[in-house]
C-alpha atoms as a PDB file:
ATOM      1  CA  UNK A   1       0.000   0.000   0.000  1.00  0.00           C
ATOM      2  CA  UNK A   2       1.441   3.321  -1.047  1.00  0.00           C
ATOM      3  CA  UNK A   3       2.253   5.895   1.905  1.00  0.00           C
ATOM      4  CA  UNK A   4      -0.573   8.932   1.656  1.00  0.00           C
ATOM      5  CA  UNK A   5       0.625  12.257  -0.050  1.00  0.00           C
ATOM      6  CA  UNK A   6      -0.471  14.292   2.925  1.00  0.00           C
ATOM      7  CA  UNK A   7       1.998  12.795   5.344  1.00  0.00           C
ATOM      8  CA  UNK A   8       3.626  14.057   8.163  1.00  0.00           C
ATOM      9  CA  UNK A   9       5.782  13.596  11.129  1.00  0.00           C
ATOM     10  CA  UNK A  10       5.994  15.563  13.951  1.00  0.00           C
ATOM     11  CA  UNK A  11       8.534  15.274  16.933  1.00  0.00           C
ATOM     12  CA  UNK A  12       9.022  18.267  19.492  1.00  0.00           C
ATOM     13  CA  UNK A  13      10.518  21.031  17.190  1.00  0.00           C
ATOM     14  CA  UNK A  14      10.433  18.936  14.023  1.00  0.00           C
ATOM     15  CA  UNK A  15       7.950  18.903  11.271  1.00  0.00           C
ATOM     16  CA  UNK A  16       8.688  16.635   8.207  1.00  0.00           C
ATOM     17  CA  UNK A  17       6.505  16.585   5.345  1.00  0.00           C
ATOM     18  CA  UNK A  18       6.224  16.331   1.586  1.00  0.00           C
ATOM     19  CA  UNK A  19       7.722  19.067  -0.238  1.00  0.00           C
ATOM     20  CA  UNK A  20       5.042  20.958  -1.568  1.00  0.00           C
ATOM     21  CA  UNK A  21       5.078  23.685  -4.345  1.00  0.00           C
ATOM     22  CA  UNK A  22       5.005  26.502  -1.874  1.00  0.00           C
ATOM     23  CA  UNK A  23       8.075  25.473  -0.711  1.00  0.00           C
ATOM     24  CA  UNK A  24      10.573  26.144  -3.647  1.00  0.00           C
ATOM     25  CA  UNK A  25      11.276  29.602  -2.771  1.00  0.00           C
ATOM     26  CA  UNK A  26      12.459  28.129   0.853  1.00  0.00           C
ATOM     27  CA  UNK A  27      14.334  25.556  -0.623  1.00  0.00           C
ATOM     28  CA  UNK A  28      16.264  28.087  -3.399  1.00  0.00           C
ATOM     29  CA  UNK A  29      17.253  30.110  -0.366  1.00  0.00           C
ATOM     30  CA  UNK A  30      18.077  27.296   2.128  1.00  0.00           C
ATOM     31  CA  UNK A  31      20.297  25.596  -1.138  1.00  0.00           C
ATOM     32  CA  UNK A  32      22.035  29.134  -1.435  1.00  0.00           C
ATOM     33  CA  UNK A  33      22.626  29.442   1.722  1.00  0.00           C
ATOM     34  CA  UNK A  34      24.398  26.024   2.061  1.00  0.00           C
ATOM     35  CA  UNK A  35      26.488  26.094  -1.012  1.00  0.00           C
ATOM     36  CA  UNK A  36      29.869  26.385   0.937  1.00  0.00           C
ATOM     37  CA  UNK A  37      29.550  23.659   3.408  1.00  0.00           C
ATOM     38  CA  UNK A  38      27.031  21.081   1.131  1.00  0.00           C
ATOM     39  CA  UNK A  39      28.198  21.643  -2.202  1.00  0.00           C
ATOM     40  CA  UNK A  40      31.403  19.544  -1.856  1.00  0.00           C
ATOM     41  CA  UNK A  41      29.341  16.679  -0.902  1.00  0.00           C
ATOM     42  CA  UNK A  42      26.237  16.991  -2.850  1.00  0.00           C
ATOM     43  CA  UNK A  43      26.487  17.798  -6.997  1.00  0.00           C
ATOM     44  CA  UNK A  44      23.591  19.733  -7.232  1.00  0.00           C
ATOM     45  CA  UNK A  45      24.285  22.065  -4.182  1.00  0.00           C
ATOM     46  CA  UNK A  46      26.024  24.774  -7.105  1.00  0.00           C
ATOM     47  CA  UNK A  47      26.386  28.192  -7.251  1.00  0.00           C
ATOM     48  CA  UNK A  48      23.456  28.886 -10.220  1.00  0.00           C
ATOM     49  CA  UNK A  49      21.242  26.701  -8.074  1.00  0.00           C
ATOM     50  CA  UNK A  50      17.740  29.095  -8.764  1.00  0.00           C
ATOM     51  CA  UNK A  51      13.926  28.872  -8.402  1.00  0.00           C
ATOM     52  CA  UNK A  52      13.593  26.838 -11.273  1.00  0.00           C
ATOM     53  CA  UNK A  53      16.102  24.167  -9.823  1.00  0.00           C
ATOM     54  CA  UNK A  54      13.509  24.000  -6.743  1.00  0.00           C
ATOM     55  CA  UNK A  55      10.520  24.335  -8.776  1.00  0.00           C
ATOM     56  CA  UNK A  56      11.978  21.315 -10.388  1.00  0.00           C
ATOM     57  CA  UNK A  57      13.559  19.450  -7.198  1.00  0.00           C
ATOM     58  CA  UNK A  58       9.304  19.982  -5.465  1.00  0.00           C
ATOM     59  CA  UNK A  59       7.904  18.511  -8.871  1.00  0.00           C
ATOM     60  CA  UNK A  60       9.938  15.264  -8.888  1.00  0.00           C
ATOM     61  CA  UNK A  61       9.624  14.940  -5.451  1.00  0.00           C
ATOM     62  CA  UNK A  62       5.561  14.920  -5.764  1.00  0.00           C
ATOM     63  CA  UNK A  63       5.972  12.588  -8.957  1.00  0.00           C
ATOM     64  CA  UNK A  64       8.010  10.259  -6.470  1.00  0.00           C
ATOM     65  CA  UNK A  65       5.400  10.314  -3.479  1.00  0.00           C
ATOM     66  CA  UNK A  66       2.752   9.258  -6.464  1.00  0.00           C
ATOM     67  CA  UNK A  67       4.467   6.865  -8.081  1.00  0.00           C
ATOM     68  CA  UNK A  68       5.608   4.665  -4.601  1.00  0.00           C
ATOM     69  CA  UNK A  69       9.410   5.517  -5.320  1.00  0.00           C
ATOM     70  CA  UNK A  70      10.638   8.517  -3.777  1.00  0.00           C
ATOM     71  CA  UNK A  71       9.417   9.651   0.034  1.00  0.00           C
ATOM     72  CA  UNK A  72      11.044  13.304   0.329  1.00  0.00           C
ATOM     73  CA  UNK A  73      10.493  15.277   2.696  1.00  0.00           C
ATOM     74  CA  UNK A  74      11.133  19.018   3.679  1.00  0.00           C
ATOM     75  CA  UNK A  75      12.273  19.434   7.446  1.00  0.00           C
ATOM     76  CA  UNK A  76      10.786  22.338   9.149  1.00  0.00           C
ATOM     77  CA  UNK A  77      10.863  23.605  12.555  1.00  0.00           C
ATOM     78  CA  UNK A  78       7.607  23.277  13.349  1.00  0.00           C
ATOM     79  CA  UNK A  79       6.860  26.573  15.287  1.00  0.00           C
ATOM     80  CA  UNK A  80       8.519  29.121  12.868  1.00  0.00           C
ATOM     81  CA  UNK A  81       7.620  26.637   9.715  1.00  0.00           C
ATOM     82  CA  UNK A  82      11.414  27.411   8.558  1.00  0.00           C
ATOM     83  CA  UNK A  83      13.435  25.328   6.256  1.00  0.00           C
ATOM     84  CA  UNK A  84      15.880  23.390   7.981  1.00  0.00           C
ATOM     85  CA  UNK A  85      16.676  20.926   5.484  1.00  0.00           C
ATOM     86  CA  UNK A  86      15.463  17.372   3.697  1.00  0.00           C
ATOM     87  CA  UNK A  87      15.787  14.037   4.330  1.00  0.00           C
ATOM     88  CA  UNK A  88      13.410  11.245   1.922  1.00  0.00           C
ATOM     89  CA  UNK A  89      14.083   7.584   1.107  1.00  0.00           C
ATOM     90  CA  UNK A  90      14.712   6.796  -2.577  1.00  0.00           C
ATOM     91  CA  UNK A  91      16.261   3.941  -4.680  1.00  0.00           C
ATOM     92  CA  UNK A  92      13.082   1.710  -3.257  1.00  0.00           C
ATOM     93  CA  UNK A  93      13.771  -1.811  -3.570  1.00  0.00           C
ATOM     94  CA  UNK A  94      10.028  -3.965  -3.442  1.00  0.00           C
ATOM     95  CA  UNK A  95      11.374  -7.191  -3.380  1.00  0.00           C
ATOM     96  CA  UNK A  96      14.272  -6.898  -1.104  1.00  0.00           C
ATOM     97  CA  UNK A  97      12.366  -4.406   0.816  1.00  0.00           C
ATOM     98  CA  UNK A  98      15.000  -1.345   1.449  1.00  0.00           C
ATOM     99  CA  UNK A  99      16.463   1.841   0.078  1.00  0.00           C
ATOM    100  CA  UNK A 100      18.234   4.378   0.212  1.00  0.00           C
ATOM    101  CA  UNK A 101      18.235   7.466   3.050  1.00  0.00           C
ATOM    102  CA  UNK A 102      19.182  10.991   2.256  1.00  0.00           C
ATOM    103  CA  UNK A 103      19.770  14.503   3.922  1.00  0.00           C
ATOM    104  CA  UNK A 104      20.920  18.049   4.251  1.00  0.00           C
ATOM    105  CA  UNK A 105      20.384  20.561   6.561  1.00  0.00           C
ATOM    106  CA  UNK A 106      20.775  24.217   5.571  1.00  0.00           C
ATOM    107  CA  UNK A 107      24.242  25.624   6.332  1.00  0.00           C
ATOM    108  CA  UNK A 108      22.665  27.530   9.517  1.00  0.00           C
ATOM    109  CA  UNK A 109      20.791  24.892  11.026  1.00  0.00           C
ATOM    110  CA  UNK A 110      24.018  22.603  11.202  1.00  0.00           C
ATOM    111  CA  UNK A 111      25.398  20.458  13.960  1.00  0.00           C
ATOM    112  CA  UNK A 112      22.101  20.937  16.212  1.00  0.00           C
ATOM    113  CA  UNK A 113      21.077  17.223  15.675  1.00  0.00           C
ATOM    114  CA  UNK A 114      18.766  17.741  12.970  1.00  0.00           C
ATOM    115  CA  UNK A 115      19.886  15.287  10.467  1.00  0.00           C
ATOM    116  CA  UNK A 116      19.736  12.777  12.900  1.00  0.00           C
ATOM    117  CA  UNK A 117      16.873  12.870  14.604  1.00  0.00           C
ATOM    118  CA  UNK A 118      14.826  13.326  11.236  1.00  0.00           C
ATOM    119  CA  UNK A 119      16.647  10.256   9.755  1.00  0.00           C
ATOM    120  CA  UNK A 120      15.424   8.575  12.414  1.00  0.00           C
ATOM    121  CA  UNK A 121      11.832   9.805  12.060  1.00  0.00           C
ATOM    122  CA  UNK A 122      12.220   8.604   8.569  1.00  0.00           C
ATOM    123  CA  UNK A 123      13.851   5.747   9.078  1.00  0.00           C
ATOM    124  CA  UNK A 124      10.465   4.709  11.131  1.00  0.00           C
ATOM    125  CA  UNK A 125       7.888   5.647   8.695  1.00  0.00           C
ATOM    126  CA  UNK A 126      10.321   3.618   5.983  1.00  0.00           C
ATOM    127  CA  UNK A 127       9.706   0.444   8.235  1.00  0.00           C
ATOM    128  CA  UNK A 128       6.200   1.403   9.553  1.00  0.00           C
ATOM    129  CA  UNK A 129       4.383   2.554   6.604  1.00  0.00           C
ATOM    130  CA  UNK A 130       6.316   0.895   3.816  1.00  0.00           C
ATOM    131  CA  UNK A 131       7.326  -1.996   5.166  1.00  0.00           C
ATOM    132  CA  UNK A 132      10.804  -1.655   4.907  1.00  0.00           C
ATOM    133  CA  UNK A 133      13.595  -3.991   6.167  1.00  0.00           C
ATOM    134  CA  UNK A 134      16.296  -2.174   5.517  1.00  0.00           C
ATOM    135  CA  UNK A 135      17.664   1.489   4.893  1.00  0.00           C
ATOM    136  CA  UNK A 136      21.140   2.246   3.749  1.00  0.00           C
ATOM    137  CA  UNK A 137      23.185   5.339   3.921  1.00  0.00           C
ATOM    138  CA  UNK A 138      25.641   5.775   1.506  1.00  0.00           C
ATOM    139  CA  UNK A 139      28.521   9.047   1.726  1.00  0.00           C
ATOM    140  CA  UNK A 140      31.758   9.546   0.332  1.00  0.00           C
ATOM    141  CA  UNK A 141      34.499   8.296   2.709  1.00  0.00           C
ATOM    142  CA  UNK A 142      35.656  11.518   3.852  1.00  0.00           C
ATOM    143  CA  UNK A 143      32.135  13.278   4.480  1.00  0.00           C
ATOM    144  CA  UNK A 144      32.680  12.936   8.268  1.00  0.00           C
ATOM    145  CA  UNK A 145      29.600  15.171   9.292  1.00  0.00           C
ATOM    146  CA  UNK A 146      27.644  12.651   7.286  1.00  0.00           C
ATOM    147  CA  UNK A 147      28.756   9.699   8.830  1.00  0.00           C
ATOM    148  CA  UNK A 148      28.499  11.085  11.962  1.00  0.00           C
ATOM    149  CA  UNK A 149      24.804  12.133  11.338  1.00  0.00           C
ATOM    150  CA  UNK A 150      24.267   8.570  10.359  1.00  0.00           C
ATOM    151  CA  UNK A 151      25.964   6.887  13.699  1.00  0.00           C
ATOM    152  CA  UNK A 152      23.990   8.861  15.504  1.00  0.00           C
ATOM    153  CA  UNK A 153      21.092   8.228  14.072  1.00  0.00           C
ATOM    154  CA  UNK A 154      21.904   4.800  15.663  1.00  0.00           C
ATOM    155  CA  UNK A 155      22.655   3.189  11.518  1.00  0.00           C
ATOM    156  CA  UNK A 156      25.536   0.209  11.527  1.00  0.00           C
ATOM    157  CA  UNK A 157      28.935   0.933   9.361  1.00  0.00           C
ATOM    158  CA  UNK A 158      29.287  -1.880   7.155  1.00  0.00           C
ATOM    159  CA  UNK A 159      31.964  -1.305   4.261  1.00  0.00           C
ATOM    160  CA  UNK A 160      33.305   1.184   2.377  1.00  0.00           C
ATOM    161  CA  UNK A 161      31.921  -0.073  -1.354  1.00  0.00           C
ATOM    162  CA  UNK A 162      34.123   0.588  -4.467  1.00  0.00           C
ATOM    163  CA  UNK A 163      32.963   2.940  -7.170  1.00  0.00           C
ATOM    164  CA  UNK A 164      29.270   2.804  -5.383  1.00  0.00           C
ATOM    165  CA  UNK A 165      28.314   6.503  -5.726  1.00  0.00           C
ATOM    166  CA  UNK A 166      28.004   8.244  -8.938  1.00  0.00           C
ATOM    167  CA  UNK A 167      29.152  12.042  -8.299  1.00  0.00           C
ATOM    168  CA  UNK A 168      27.370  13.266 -11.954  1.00  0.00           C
ATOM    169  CA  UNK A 169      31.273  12.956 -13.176  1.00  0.00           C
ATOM    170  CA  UNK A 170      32.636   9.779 -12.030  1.00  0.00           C
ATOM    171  CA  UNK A 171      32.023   6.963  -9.626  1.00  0.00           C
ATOM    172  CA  UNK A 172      33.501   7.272  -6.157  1.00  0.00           C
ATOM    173  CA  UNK A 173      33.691   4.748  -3.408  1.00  0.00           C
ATOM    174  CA  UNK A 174      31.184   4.836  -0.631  1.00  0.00           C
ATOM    175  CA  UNK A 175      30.649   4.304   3.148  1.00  0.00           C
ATOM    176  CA  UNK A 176      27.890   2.497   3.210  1.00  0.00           C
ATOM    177  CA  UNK A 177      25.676   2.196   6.878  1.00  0.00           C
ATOM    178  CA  UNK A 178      22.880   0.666   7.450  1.00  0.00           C
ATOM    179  CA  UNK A 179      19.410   0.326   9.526  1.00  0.00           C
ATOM    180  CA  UNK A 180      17.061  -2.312  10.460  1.00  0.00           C
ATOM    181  CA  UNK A 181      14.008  -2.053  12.329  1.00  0.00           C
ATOM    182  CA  UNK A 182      15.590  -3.044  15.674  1.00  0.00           C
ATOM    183  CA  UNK A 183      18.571  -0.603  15.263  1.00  0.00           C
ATOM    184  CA  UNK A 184      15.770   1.926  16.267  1.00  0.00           C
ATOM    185  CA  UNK A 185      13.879   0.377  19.039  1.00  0.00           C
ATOM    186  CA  UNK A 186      17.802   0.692  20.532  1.00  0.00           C
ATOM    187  CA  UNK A 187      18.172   4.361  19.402  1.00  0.00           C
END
């Protein structure tokens, strides 16, 4: 059964939901903002990155809710309804039952626990709601802020896998984590 559209997941300051088209001006400023400390990990966090880049990112991301494949979501503090980032599962696998687990947070909003406590809520609704049975993290080897959002977020290291990210240039080995359902009821 496909996970509703209309989702959303609160926790204390947190509010994840779908990106909506609303939100692209948000996320073009947010993206800006973050250019120096995302863009070495991320190949579409660019200087150029503009409205229509969002426009864009908020129309694949409701094509991906639709279609069962991709589960973004925008991260918002809940009171102030600012942009703190995104975090969405992707690369869905039906008949091994996993995926893939992204996230930024703007360039402001860093190193406050964000990333991991919405890759968490994620992680939950992955299992919950789509029946997941495993998530995996994948970031270049020397993205430490990244793998530490992903430890904390209680996900296992596993291996660092040859040529298993592709950067839009080339392929580039990756540090691949991991969750399964009980790595949470721990967390």
């Amino acid at each position: 059964m496909p996970a509703p559209c209309d989702t959303e997941i609160v926790d204390g300051p947190l509010l994840l939901r779908p990106w909506q088209p609303d939100d692209a001006r948000a996320l073009e400023a947010a993206v800006v903002e973050s250019i120096d400390s995302l863009g070495r990990w991320l190949p579409w966090c660019r200087a150029g990155y503009d409205l229509a880049a969002a426009q864009d990112w908020v129309r694949r991301c409701e094509q991906g809710w639709a279609e069962g494949e991709h589960f973004a979501f925008g991260i918002f503090d809940r009171t102030h309804q600012r942009l703190l980032g995104s975090v969405g599962l992707n690369q869905r696998n039906l008949l091994h039952r996993s995926a893939n687990l992204g996230y930024w947070v703007r360039q402001s909003e860093q190193r406050h626990g964000v990333a991991a406590k919405a890759v968490q809520l994620v992680a939950r609704f992955g299992f919950r709601q789509l029946a997941l049975q495993r998530i995996e993290i994948v970031a270049l080897p020397d993205n430490q802020a990244s793998r530490r959002t992903a430890e904390r977020a209680g996900a296992r290291f596993e291996a660092v896998a040859r040529r298993r990210i592709w950067d839009g240039e080339q392929a580039r080995d990756g540090a691949v984590y991991a969750l399964v359902p009980e790595d949470l009821e721990q967390a």
